[in-house]
N, C-alpha and C. Protein backbone atom coordinates (compact mmCIF):
# COMPACT_ATOMS: atom_id res chain seq x y z
N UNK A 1 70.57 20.86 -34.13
CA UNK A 1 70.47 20.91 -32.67
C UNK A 1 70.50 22.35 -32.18
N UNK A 2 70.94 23.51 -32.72
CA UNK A 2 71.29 24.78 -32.63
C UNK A 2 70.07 25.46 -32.28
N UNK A 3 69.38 24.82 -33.81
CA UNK A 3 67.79 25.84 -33.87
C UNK A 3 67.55 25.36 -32.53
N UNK A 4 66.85 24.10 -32.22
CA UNK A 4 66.49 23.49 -31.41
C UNK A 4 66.42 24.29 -29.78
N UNK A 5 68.05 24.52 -29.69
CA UNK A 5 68.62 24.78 -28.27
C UNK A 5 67.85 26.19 -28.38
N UNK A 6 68.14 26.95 -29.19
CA UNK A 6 67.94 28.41 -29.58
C UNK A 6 65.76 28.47 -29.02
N UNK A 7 65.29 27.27 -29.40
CA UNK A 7 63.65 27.43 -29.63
C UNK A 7 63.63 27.19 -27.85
N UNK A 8 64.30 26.30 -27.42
CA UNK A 8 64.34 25.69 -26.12
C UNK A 8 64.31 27.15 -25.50
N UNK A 9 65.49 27.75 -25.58
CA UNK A 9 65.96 28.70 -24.76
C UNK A 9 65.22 30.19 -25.04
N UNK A 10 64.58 30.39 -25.86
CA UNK A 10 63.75 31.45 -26.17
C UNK A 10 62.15 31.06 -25.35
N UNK A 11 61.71 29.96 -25.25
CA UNK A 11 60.37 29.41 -24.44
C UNK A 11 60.80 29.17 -22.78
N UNK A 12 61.63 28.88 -22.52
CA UNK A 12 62.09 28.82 -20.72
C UNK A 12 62.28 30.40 -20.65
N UNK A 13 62.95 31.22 -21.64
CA UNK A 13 63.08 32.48 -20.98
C UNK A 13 61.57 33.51 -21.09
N UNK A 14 60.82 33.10 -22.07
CA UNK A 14 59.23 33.83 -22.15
C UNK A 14 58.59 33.18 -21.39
N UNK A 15 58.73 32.03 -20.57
CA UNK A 15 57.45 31.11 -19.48
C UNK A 15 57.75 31.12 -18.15
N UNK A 16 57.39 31.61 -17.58
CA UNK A 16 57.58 31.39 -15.93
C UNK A 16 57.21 30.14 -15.61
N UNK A 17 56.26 29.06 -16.57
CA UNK A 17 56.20 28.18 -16.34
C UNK A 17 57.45 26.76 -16.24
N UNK A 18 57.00 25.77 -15.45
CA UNK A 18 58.12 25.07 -15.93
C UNK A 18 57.72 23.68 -16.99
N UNK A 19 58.44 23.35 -17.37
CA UNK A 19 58.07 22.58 -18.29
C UNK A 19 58.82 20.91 -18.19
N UNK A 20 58.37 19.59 -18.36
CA UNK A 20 59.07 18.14 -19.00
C UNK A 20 59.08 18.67 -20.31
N UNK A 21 60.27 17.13 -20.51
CA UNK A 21 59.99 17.05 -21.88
C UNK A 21 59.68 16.88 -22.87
N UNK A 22 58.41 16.48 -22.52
CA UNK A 22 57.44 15.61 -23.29
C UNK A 22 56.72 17.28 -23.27
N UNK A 23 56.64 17.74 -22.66
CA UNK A 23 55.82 18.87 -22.90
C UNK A 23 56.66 19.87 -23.82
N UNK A 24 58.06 19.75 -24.21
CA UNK A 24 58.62 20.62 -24.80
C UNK A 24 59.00 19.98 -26.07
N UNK A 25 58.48 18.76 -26.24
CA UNK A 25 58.63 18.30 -27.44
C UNK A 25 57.15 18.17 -28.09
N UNK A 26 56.10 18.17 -27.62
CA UNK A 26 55.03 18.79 -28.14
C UNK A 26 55.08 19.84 -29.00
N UNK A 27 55.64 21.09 -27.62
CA UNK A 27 55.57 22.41 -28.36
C UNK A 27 56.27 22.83 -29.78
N UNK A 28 57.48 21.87 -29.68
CA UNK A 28 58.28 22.37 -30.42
C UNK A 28 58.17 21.35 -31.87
N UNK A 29 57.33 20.22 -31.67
CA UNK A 29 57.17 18.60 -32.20
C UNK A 29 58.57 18.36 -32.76
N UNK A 30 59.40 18.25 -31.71
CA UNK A 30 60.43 17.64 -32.19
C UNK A 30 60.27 16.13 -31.10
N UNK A 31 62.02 15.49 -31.37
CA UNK A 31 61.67 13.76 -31.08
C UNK A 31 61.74 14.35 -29.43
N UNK A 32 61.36 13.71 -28.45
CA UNK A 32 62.13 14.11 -26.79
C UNK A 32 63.61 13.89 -26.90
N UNK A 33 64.16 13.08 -27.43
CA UNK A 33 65.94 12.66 -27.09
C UNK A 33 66.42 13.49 -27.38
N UNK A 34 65.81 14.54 -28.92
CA UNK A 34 66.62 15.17 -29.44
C UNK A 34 66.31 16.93 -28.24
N UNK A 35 65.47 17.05 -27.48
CA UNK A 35 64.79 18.04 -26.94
C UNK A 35 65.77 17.75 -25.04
N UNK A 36 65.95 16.05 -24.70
CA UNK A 36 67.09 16.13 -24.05
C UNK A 36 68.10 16.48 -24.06
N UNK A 37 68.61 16.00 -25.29
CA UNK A 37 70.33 16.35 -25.32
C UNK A 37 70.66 18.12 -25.58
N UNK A 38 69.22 19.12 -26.44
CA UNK A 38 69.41 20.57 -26.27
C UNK A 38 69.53 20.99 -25.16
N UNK A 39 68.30 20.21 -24.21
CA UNK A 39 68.54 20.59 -22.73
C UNK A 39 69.76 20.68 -21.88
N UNK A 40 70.33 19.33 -21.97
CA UNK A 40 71.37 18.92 -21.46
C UNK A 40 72.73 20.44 -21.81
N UNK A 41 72.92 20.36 -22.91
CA UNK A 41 73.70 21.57 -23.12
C UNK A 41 73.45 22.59 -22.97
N UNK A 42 72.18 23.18 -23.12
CA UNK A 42 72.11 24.50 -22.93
C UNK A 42 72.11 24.76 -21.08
N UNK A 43 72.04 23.81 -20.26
CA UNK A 43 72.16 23.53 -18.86
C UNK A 43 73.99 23.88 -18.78
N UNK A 44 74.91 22.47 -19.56
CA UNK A 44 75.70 23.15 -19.67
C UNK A 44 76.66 24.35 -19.84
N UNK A 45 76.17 25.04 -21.58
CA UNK A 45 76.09 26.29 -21.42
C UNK A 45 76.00 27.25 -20.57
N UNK A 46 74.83 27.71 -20.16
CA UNK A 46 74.69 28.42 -18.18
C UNK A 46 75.73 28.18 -17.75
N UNK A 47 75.76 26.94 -17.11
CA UNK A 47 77.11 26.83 -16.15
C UNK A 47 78.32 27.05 -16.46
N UNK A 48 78.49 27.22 -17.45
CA UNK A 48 79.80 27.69 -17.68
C UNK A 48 80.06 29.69 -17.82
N UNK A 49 78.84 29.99 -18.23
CA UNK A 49 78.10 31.58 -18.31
C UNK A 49 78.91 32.31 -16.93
N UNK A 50 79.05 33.43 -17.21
CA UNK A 50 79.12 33.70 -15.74
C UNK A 50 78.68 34.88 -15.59
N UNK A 51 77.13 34.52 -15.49
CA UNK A 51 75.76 35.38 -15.61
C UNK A 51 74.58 34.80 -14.43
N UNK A 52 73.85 35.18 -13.98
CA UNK A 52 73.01 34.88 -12.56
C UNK A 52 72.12 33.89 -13.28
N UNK A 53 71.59 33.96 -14.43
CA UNK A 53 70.30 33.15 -14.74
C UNK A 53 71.06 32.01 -15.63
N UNK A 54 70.16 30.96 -14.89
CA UNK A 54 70.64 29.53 -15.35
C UNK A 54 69.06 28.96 -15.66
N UNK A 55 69.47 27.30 -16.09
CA UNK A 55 68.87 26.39 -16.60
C UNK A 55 68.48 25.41 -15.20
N UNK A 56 67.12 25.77 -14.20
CA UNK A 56 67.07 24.76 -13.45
C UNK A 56 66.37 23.56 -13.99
N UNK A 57 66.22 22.30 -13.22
CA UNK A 57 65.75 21.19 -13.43
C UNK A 57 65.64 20.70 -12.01
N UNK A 58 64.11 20.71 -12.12
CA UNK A 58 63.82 20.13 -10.21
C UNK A 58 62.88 19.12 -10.71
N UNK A 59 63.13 17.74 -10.66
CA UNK A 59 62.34 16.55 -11.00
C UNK A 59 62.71 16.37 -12.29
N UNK A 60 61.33 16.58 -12.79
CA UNK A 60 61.93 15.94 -14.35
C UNK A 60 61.14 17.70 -14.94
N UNK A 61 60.82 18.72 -14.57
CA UNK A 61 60.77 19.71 -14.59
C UNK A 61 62.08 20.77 -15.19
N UNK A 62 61.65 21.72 -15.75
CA UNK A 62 62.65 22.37 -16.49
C UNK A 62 62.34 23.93 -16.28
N UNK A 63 63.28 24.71 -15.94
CA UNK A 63 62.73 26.14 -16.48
C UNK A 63 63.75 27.17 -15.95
N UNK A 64 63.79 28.75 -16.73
CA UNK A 64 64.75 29.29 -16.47
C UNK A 64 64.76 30.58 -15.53
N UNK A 65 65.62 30.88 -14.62
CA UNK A 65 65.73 31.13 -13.46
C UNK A 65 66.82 32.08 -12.52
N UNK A 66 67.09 33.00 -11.61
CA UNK A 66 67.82 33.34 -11.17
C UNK A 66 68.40 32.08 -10.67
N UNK A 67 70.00 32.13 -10.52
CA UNK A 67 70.74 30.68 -10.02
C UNK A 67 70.82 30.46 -8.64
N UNK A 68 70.58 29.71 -7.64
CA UNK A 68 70.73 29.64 -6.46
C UNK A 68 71.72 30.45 -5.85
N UNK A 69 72.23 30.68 -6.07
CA UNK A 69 73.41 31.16 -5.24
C UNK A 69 73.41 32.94 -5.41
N UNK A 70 72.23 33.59 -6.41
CA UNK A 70 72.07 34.55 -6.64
C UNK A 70 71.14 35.38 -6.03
N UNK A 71 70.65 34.27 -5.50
CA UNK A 71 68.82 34.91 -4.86
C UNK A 71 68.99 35.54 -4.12
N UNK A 72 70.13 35.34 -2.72
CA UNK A 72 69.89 36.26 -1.69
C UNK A 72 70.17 37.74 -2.14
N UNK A 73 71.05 37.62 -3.83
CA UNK A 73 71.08 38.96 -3.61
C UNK A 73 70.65 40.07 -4.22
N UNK A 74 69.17 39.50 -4.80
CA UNK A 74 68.61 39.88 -6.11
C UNK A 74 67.01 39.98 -4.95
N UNK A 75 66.75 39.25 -4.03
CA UNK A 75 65.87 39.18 -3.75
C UNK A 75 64.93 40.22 -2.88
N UNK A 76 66.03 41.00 -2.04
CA UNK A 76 64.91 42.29 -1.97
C UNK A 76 64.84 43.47 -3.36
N UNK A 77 65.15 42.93 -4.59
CA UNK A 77 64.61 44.02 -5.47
C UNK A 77 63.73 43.22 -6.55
N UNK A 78 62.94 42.11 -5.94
CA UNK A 78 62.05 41.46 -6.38
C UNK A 78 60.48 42.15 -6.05
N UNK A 79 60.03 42.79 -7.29
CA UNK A 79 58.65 43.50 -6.79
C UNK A 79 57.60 42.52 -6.38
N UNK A 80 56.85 42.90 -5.44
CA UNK A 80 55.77 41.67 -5.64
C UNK A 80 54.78 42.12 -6.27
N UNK A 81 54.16 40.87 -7.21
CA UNK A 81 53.41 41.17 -8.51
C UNK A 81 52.21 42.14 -8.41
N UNK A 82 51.72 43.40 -9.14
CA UNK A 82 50.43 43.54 -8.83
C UNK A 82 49.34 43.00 -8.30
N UNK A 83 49.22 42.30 -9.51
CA UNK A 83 47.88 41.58 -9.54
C UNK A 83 48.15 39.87 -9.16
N UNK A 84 47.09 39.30 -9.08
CA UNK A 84 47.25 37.83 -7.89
C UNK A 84 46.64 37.11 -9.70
N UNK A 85 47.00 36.29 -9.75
CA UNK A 85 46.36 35.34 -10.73
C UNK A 85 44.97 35.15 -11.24
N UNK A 86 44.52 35.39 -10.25
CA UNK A 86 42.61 35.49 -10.02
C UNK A 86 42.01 37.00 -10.33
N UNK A 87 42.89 37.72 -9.68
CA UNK A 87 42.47 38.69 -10.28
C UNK A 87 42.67 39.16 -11.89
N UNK A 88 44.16 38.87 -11.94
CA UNK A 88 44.13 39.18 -13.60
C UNK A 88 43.29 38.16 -14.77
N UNK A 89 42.83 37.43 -14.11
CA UNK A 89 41.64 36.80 -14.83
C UNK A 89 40.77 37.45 -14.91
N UNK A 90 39.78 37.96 -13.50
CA UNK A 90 38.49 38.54 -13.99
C UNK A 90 39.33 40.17 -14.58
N UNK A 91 39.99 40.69 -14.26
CA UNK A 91 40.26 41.70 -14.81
C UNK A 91 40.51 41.77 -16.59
N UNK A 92 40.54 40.87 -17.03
CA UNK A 92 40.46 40.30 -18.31
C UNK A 92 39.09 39.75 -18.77
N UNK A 93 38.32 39.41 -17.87
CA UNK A 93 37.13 39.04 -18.22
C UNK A 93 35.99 40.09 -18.52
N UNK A 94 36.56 41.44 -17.09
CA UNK A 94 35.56 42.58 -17.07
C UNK A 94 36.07 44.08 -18.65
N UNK A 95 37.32 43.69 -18.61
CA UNK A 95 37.91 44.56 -20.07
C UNK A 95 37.49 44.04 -21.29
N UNK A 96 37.16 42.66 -21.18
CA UNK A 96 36.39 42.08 -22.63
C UNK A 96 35.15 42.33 -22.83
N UNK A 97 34.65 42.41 -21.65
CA UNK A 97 33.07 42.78 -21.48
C UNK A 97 32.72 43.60 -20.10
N UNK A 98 32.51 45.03 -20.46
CA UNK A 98 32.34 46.15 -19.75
C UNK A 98 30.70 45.68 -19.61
N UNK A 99 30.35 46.60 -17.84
CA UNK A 99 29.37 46.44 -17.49
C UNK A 99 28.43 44.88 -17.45
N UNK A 100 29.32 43.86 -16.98
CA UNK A 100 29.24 43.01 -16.97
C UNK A 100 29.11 42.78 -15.21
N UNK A 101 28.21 41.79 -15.03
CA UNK A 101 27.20 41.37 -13.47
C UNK A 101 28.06 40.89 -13.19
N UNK A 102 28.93 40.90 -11.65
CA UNK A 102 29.11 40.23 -10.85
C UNK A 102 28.97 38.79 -10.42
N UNK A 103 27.57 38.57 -10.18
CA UNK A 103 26.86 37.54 -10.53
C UNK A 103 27.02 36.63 -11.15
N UNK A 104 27.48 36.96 -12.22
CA UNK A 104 27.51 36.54 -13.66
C UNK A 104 29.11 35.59 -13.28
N UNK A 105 30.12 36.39 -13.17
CA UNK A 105 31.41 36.10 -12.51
C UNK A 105 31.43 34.96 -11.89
N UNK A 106 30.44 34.94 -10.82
CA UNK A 106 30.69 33.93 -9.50
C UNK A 106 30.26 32.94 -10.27
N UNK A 107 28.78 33.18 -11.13
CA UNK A 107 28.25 31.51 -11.60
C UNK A 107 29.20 30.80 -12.09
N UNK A 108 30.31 31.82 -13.30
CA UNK A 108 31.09 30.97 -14.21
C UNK A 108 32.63 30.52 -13.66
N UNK A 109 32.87 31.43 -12.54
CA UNK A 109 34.38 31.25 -12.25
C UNK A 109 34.71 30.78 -10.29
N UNK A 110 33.28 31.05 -9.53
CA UNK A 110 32.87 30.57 -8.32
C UNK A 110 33.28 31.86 -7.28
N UNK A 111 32.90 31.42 -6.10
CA UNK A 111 33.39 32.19 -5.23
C UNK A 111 33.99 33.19 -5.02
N UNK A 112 35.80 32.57 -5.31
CA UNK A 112 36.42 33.29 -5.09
C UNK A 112 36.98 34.75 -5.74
N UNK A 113 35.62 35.22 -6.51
CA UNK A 113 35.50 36.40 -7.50
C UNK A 113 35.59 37.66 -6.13
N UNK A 114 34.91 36.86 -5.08
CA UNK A 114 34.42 38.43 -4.39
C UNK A 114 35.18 38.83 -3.70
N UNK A 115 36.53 38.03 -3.23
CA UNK A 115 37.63 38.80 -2.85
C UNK A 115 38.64 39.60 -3.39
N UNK A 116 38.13 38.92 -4.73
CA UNK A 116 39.23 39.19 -6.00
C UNK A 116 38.40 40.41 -6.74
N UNK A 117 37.43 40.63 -6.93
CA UNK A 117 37.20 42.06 -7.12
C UNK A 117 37.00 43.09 -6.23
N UNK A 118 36.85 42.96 -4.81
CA UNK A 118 37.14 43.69 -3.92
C UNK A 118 38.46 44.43 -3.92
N UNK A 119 39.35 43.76 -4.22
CA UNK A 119 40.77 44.07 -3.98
C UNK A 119 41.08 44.76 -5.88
N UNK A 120 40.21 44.33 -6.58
CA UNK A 120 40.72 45.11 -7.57
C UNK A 120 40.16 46.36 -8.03
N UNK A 121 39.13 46.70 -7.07
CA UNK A 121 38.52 47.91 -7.07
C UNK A 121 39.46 48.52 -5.95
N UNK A 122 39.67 47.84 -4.72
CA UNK A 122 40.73 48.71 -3.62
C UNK A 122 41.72 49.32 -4.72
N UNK A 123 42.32 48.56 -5.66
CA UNK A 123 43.55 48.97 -6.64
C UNK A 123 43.36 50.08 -7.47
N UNK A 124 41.65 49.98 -7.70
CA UNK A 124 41.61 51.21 -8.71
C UNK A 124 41.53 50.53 -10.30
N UNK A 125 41.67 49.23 -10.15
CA UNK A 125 41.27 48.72 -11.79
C UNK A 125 39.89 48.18 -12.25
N UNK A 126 38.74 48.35 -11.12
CA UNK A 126 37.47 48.30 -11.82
C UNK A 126 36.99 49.04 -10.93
N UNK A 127 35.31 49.34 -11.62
CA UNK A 127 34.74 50.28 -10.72
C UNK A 127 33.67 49.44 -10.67
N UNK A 128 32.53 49.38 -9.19
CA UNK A 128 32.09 48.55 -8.96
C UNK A 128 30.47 49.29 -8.63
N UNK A 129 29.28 49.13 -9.58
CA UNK A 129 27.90 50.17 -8.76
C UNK A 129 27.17 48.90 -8.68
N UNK A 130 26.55 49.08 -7.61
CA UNK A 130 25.70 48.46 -7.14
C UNK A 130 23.98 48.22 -8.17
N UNK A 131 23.66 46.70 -8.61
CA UNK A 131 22.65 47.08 -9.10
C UNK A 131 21.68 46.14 -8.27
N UNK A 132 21.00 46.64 -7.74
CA UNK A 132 19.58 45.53 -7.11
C UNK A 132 21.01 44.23 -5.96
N UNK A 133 20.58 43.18 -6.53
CA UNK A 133 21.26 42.25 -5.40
C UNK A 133 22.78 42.17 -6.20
N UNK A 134 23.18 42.02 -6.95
CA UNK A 134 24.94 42.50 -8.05
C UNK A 134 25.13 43.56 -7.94
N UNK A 135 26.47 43.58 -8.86
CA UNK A 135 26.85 44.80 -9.16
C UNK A 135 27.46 44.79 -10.23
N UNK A 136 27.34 45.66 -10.98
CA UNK A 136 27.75 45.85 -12.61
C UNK A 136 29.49 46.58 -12.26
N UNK A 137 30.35 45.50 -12.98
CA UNK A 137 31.53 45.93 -13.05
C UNK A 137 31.90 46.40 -14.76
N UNK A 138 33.33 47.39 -14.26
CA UNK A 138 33.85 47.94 -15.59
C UNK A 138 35.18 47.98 -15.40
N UNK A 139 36.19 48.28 -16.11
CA UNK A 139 37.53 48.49 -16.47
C UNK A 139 37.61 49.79 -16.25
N UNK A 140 38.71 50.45 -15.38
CA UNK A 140 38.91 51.45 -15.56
C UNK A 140 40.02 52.44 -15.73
N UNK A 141 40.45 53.47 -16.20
CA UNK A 141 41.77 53.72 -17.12
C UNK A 141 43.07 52.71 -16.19
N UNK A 142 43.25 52.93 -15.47
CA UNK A 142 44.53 52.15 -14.89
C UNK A 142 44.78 50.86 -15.41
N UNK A 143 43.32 50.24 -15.39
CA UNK A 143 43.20 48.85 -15.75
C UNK A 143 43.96 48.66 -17.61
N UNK A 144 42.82 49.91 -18.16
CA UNK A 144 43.09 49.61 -19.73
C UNK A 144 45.02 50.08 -19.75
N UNK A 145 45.24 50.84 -19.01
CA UNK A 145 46.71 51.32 -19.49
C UNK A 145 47.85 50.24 -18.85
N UNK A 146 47.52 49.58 -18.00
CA UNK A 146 48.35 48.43 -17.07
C UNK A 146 48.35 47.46 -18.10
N UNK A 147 47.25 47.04 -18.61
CA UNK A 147 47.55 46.13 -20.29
C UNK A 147 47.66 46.13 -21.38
N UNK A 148 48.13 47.69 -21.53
CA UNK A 148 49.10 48.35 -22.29
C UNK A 148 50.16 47.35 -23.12
């Protein structure tokens, strides 16, 4: 049960995501009961900690977290993230493949490319030239050293 708690608690603290347990017994292919009862304790555990980050559970949802009672005071030194989700996609899309169409972007990922590379050229992580009716995007040092 140790390893277990130990695999549990190493994946809630690398995922911002949250996770059931059916989804954490996938990952881990262990039984779910046995992926409850790690839960269950290592929830315990926390609470007894007397450290800010705990074990929440909102529904049947799981994941690990500053503790309620900590937020107000952690929360103005919460940066807000660079990059928006959308962007660090195509920004991953245009570093895999330099000089890559615009165009090209919208067919495969839609629309909402052209706000999202607007704003990542405002940032300084692609550079954007105009070709005919597109524009040929690239990665540029900020970009390659930010995914460092």
């Amino acid at each position: 049960m140790r390893n277990i708690k130990h695999i549990i608690e190493a994946i809630l603290f690398l995922n911002p995501d949250d996770f059931t347990i059916d989804m954490l017994a996938k990952k881990i292919r262990t039984d779910p009961k046995k992926i409850k009862e790690a839960l269950d304790e290592l929830i315990e555990d926390y609470n007894k900690r007397d450290t800010v980050i705990g074990i929440n559970k909102i529904g049947d949802l799981y994941n690990m977290n500053i503790k309620k009672e900590f937020i107000y005071v952690v929360k103005r030194y919460i940066r807000k993230a660079e990059l928006t989700k959308y962007e660090l996609k195509i920004a991953a899309i245009v570093l895999k493949n330099p000089n890559i169409k615009k165009s090209s972007l919208v067919k495969s990922l839609g629309p909402w490319v052209y706000p999202s590379v607007k704003e990542l050229v405002k940032k300084g992580f692609l550079t954007e030239k105009r070709m005919g009716r597109t524009s040929i995007l690239n990665p540029t040092e900020k970009l390659k050293t930010y995914v460092k």
